[in-house]
C-alpha atoms as a PDB file:
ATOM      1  CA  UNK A   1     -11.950 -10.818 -11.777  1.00  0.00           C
ATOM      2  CA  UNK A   2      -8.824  -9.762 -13.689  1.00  0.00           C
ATOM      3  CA  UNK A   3      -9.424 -10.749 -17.515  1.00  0.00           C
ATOM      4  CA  UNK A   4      -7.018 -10.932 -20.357  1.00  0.00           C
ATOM      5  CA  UNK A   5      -8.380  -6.968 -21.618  1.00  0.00           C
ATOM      6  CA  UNK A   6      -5.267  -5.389 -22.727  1.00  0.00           C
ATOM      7  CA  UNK A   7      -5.787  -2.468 -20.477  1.00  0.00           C
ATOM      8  CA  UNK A   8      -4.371  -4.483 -17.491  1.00  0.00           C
ATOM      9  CA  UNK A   9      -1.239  -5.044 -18.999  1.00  0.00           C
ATOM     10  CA  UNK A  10       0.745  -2.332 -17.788  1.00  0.00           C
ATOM     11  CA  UNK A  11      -0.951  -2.380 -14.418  1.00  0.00           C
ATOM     12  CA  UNK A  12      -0.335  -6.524 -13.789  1.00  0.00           C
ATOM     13  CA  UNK A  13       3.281  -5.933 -15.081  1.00  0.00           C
ATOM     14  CA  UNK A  14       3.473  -3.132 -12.212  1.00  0.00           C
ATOM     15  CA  UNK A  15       1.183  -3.682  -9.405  1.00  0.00           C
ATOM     16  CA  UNK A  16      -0.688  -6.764  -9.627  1.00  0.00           C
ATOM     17  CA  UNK A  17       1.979  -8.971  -7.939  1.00  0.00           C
ATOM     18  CA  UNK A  18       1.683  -6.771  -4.921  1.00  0.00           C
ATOM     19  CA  UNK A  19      -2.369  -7.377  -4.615  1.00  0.00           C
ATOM     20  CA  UNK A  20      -2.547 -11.288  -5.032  1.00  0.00           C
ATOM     21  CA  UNK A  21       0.474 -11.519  -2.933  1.00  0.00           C
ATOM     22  CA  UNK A  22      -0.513  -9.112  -0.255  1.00  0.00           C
ATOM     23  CA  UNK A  23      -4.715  -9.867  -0.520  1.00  0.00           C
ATOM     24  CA  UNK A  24      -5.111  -6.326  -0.900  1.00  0.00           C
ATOM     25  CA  UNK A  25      -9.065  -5.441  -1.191  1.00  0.00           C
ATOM     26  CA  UNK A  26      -9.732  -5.229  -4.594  1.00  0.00           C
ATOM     27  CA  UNK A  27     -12.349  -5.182  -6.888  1.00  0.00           C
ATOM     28  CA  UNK A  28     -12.736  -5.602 -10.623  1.00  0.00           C
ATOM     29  CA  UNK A  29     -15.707  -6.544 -12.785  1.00  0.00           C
ATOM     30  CA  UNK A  30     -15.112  -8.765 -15.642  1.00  0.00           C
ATOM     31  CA  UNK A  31     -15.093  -7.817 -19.272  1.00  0.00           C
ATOM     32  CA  UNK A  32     -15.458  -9.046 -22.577  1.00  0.00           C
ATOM     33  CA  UNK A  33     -14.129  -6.471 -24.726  1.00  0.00           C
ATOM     34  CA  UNK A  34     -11.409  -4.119 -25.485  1.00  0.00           C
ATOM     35  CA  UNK A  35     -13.928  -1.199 -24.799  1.00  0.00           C
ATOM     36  CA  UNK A  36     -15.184  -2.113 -21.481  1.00  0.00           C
ATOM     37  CA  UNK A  37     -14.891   0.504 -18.776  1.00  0.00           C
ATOM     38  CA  UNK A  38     -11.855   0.086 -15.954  1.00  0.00           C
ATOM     39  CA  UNK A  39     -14.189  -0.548 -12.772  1.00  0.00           C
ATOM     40  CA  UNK A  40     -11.368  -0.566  -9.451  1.00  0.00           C
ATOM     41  CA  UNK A  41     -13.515   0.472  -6.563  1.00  0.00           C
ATOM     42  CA  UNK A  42     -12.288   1.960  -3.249  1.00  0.00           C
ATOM     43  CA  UNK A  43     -12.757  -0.385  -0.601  1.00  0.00           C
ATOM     44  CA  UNK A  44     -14.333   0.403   2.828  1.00  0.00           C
ATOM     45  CA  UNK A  45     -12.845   0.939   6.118  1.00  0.00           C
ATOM     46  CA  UNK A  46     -12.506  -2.083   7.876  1.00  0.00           C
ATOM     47  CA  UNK A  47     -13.485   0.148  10.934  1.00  0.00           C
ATOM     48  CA  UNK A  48     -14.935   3.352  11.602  1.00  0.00           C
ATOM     49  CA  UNK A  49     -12.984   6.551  10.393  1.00  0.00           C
ATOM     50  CA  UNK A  50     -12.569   7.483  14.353  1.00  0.00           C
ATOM     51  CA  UNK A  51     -11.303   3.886  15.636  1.00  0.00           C
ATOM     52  CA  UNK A  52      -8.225   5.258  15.646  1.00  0.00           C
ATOM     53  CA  UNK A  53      -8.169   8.307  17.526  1.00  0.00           C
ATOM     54  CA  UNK A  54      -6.062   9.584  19.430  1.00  0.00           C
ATOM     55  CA  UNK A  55      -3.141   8.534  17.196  1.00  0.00           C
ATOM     56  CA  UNK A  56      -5.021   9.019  14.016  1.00  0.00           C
ATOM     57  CA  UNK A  57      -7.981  11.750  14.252  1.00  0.00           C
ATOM     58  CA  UNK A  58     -11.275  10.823  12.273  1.00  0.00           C
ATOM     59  CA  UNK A  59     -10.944  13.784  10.192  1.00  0.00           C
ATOM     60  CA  UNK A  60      -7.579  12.868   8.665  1.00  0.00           C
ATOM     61  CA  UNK A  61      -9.009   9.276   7.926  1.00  0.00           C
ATOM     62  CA  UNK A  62     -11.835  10.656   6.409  1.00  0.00           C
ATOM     63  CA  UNK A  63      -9.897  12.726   4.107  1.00  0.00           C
ATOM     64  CA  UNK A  64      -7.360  10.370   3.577  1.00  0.00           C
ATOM     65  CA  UNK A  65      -9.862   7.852   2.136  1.00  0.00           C
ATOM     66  CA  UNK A  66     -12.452   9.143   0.989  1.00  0.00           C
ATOM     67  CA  UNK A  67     -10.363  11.906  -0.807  1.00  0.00           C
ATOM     68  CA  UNK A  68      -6.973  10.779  -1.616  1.00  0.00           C
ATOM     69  CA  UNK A  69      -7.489   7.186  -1.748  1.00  0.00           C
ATOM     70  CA  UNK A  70     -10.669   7.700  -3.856  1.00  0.00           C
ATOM     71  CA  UNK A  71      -8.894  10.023  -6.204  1.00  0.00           C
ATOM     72  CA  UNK A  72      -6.577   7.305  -6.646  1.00  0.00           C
ATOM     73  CA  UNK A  73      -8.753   5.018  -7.679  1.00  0.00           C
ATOM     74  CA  UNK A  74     -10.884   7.197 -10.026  1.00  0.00           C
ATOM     75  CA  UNK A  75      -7.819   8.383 -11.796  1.00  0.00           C
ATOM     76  CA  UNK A  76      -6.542   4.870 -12.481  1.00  0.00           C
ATOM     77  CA  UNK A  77      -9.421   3.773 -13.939  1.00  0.00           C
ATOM     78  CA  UNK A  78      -9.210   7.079 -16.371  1.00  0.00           C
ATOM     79  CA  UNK A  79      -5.961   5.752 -17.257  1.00  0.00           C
ATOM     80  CA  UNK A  80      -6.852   2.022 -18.131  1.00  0.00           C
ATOM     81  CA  UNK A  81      -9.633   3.187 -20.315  1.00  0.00           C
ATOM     82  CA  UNK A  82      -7.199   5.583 -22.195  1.00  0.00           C
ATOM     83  CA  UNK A  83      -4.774   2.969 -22.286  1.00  0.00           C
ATOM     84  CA  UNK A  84      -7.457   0.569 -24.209  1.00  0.00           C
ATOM     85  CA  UNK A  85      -8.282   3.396 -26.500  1.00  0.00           C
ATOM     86  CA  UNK A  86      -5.378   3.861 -27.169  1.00  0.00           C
ATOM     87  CA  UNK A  87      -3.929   0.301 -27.893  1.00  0.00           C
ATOM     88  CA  UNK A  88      -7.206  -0.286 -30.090  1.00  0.00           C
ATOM     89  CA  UNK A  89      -6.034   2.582 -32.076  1.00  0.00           C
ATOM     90  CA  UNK A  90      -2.259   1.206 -32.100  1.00  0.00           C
ATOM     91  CA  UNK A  91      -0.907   4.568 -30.564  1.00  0.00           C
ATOM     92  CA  UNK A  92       1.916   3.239 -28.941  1.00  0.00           C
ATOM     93  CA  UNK A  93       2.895   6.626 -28.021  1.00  0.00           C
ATOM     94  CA  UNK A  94       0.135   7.556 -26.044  1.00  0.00           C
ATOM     95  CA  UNK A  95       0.314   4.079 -24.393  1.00  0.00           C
ATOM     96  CA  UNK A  96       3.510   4.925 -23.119  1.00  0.00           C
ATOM     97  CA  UNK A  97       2.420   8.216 -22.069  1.00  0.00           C
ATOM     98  CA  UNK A  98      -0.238   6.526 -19.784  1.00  0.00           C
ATOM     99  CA  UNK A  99       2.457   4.131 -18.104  1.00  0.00           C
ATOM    100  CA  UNK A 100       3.344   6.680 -14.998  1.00  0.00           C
ATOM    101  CA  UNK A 101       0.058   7.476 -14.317  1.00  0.00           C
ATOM    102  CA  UNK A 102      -1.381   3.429 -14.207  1.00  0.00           C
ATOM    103  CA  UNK A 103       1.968   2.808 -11.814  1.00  0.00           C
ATOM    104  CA  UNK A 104       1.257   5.818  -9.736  1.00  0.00           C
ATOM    105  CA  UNK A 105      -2.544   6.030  -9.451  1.00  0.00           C
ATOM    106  CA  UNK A 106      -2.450   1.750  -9.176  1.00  0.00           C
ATOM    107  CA  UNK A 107       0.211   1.586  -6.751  1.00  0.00           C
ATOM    108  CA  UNK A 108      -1.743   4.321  -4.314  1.00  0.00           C
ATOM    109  CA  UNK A 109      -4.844   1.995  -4.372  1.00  0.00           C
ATOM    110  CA  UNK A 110      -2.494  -0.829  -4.013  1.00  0.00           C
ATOM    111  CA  UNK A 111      -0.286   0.325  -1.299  1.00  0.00           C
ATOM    112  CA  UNK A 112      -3.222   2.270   0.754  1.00  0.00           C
ATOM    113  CA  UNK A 113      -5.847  -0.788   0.463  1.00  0.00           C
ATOM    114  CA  UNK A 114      -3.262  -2.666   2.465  1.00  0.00           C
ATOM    115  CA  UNK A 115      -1.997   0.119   4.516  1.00  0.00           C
ATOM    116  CA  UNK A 116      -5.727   0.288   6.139  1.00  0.00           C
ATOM    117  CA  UNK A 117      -5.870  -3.412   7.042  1.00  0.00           C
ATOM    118  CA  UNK A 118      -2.405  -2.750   8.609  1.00  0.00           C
ATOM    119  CA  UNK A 119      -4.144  -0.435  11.085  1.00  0.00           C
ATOM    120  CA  UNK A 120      -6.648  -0.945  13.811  1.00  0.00           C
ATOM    121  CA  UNK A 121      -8.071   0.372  17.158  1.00  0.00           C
ATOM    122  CA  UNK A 122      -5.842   0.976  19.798  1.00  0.00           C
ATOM    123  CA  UNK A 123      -6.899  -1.943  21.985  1.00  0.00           C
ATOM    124  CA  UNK A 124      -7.001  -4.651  19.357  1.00  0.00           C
ATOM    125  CA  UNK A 125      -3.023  -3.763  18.132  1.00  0.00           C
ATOM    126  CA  UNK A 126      -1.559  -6.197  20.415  1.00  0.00           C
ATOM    127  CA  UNK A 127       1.913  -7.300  20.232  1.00  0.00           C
ATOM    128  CA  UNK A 128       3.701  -9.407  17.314  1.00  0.00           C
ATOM    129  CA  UNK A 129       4.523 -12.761  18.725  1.00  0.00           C
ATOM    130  CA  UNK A 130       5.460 -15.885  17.034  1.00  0.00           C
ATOM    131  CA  UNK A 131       7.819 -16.483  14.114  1.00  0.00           C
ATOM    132  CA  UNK A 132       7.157 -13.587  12.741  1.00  0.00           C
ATOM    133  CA  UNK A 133       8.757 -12.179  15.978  1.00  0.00           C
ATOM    134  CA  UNK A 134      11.527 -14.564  16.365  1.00  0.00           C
ATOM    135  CA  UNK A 135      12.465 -13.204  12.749  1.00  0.00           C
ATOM    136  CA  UNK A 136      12.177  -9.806  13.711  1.00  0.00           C
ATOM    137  CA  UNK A 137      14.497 -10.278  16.942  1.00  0.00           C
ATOM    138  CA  UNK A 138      17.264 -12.610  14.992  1.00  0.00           C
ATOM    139  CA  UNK A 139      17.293  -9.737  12.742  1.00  0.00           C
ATOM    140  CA  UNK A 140      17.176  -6.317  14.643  1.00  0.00           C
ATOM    141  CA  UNK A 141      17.895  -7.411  18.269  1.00  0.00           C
ATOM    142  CA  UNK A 142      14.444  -6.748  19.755  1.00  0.00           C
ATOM    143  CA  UNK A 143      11.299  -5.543  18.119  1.00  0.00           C
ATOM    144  CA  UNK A 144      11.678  -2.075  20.006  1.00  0.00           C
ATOM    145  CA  UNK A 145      15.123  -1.662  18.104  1.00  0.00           C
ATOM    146  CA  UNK A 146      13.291  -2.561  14.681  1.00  0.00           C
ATOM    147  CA  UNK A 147      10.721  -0.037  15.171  1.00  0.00           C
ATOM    148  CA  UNK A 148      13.909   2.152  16.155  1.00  0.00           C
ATOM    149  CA  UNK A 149      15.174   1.098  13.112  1.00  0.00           C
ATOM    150  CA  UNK A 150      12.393   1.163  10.498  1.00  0.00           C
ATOM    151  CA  UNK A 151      10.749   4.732  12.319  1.00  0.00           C
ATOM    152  CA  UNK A 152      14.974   6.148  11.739  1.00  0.00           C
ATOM    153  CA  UNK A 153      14.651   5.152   7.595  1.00  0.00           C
ATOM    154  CA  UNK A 154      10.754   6.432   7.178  1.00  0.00           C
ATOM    155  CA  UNK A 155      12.003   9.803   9.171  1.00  0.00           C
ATOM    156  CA  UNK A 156      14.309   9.886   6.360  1.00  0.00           C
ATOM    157  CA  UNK A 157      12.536   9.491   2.970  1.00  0.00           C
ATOM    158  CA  UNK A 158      12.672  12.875   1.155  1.00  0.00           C
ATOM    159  CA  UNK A 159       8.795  14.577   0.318  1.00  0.00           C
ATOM    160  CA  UNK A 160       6.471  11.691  -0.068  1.00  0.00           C
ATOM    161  CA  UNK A 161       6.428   8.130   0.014  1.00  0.00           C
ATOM    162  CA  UNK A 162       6.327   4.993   2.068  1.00  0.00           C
ATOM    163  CA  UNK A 163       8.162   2.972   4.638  1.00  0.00           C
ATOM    164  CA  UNK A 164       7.822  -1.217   4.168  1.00  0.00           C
ATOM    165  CA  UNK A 165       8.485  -3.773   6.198  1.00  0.00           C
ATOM    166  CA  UNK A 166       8.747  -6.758   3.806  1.00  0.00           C
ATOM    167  CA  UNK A 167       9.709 -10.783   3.179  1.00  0.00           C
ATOM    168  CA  UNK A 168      11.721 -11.700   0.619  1.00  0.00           C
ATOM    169  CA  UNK A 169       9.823 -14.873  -0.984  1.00  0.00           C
ATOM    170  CA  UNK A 170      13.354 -16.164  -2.497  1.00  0.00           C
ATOM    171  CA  UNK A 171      15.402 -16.625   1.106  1.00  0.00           C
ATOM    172  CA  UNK A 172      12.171 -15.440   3.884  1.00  0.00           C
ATOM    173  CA  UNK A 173      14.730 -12.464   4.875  1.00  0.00           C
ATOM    174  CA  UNK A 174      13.019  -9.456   6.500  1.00  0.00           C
ATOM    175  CA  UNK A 175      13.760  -6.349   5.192  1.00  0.00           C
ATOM    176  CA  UNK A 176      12.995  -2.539   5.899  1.00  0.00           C
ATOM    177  CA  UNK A 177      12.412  -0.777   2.475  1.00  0.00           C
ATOM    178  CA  UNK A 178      11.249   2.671   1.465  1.00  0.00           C
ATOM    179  CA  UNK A 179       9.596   3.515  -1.943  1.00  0.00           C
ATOM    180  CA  UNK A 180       8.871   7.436  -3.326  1.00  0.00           C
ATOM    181  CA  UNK A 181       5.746   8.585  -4.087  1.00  0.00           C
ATOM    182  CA  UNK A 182       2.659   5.804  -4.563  1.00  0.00           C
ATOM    183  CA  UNK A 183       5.588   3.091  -6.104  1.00  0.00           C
ATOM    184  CA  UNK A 184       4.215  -0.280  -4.795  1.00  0.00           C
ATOM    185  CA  UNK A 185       7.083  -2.011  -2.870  1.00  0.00           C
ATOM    186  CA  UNK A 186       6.423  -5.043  -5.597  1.00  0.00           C
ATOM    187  CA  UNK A 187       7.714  -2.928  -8.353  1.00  0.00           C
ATOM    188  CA  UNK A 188      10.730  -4.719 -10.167  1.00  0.00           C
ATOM    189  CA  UNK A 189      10.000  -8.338  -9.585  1.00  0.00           C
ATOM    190  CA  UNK A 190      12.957  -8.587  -7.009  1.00  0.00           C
ATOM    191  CA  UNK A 191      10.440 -10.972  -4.664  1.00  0.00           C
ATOM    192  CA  UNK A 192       9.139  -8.474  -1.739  1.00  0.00           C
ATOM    193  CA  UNK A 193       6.230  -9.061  -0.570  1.00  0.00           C
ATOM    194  CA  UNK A 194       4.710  -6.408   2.170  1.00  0.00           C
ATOM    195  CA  UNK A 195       3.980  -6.996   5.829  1.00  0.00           C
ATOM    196  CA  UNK A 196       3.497  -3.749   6.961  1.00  0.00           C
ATOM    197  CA  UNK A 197       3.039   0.116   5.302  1.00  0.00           C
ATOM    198  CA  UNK A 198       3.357   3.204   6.850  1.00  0.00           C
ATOM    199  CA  UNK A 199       1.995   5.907   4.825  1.00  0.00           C
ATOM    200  CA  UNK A 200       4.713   9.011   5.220  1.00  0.00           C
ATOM    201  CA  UNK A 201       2.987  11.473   2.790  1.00  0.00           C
ATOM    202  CA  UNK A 202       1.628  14.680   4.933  1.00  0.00           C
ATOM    203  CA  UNK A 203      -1.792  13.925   4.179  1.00  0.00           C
ATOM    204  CA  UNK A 204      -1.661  11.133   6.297  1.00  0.00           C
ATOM    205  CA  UNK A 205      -0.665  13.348   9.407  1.00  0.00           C
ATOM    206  CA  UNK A 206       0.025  16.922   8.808  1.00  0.00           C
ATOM    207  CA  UNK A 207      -3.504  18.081  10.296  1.00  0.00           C
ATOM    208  CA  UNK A 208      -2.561  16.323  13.473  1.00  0.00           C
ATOM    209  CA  UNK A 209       1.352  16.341  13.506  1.00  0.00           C
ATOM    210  CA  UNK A 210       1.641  19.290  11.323  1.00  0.00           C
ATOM    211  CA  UNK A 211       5.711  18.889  10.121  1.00  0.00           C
ATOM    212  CA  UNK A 212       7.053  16.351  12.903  1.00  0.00           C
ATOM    213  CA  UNK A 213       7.161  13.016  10.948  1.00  0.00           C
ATOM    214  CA  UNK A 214       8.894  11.513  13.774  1.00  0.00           C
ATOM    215  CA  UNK A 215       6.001  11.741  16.120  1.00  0.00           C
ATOM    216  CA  UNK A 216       3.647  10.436  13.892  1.00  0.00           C
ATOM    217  CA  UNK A 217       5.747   7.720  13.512  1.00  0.00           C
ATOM    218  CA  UNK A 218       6.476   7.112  16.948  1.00  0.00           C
ATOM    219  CA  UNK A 219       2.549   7.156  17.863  1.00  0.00           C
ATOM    220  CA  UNK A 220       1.563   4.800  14.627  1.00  0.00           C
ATOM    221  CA  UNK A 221       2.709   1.664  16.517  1.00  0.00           C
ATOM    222  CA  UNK A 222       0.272   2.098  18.894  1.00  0.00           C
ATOM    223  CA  UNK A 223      -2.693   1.414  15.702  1.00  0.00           C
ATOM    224  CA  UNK A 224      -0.402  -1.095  13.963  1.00  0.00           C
ATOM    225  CA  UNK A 225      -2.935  -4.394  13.334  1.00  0.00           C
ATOM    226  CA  UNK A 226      -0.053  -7.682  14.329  1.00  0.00           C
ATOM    227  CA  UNK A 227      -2.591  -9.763  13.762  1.00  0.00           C
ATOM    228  CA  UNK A 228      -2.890  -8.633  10.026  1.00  0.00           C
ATOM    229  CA  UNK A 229       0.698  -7.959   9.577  1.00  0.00           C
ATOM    230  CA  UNK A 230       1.446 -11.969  10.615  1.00  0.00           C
ATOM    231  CA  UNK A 231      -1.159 -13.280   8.564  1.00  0.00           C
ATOM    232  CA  UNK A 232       0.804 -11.913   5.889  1.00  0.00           C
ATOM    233  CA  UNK A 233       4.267 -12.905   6.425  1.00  0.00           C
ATOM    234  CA  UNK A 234       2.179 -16.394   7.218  1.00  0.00           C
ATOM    235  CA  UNK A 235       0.508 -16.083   3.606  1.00  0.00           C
ATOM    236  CA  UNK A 236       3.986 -15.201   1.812  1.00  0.00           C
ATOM    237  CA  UNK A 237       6.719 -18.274   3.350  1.00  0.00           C
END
């Protein structure tokens, strides 16, 4: 339950668009004062850290959640508390100080609490069908030329970051979009709403791809979840 504790702020301003509009799994205990602790928890697997193998070794999911994502979540809640000190003691400066951290650490919960949904066992990926399709081929020809298309601009993003497919609320245009770092594709207010993540930072593939990015990304499809992906473009018209 998000309350009106000044510490969320920054982080609804950034990143809470992207969680009620996506249904990222979240959790947050209520509070009644300006001194209660942040309490963001890292959500589970919705499978087991080897249902994706062979794209996606259990070793690298482990790591990737139970380290990166965790750290993620452990550090933003660091930051929130900081950030209510600090606005109980009116030191703006420090408040602004804090801002980075709350949009990075919050967007890497955000963006990876969806990217897991977007992933499943090879044999339950299926194939997207539907409007959601129809869109996809109106817009890129076929849905092999969009994953030519959106695998071509992830390839491409320099060091880390994150490749989106994404609806635009305002006109229901699909869109591929990259973001650096843990910046959730929200960010801005410009109406995106994410379908689909892919995670591009070499924790999420190095022990398994080592430096070819474009393999990982040509395997990935094989794990992506349709099913989840068109519940959300279904959830966002």
């Amino acid at each position: 339950v998000l309350s009106s504790d000044p510490r969320g702020i920054m982080l609804r301003k950034a990143i809470l668009p992207t969680i009620s509009r996506a249904g990222a799994s979240l959790a947050r205990s209520s509070v009644s004062g300006a001194r209660a602790k942040s309490s963001f928890t890292l959500p589970s697997l919705p499978y087991d850290a080897g249902a994706l193998e062979p794209v996606v070794m259990s070793e690298i999911m482990t790591i990737h959640h139970t380290k990166h994502h965790n750290a993620y979540v452990t550090n933003l809640n660091v930051a929130l508390d900081k950030y209510a000190d600090a606005e109980a003691k009116g030191d703006v400066a420090t408040m602004i100080a804090l801002q980075s951290a709350i949009k990075f650490n919050g967007g890497g919960h955000v963006n990876h609490s969806i990217f897991w949904t977007n992933l499943c066992a090879p044999k339950d990926s299926g194939s997207v069908s539907g409007e959601l399709a129809q869109k996809i081929e109106a817009k890129w020809g076929s849905v092999e030329d969009f994953k030519t298309a959106f695998n071509g601009t992830a390839a491409a993003i320099q060091g880390s970051g994150w490749a989106w497919l994404a609806v635009n609320t305002k006109d229901k245009s699909l869109s591929i979009q990259t973001r650096p770092n843990q910046d959730p594709l929200s960010f801005g207010g410009d109406g995106l709403v994410p379908l689909l993540g892919i995670d591009v930072w070499e924790h999420a593939y190095y022990l398994q791809y080592k430096n070819a990015r474009p393999e990982y990304l040509k395997e990935i499809w094989k794990v992506v979840n349709w099913k989840n992906v068109t519940e959300r473009y279904n959830e966002a018209k």
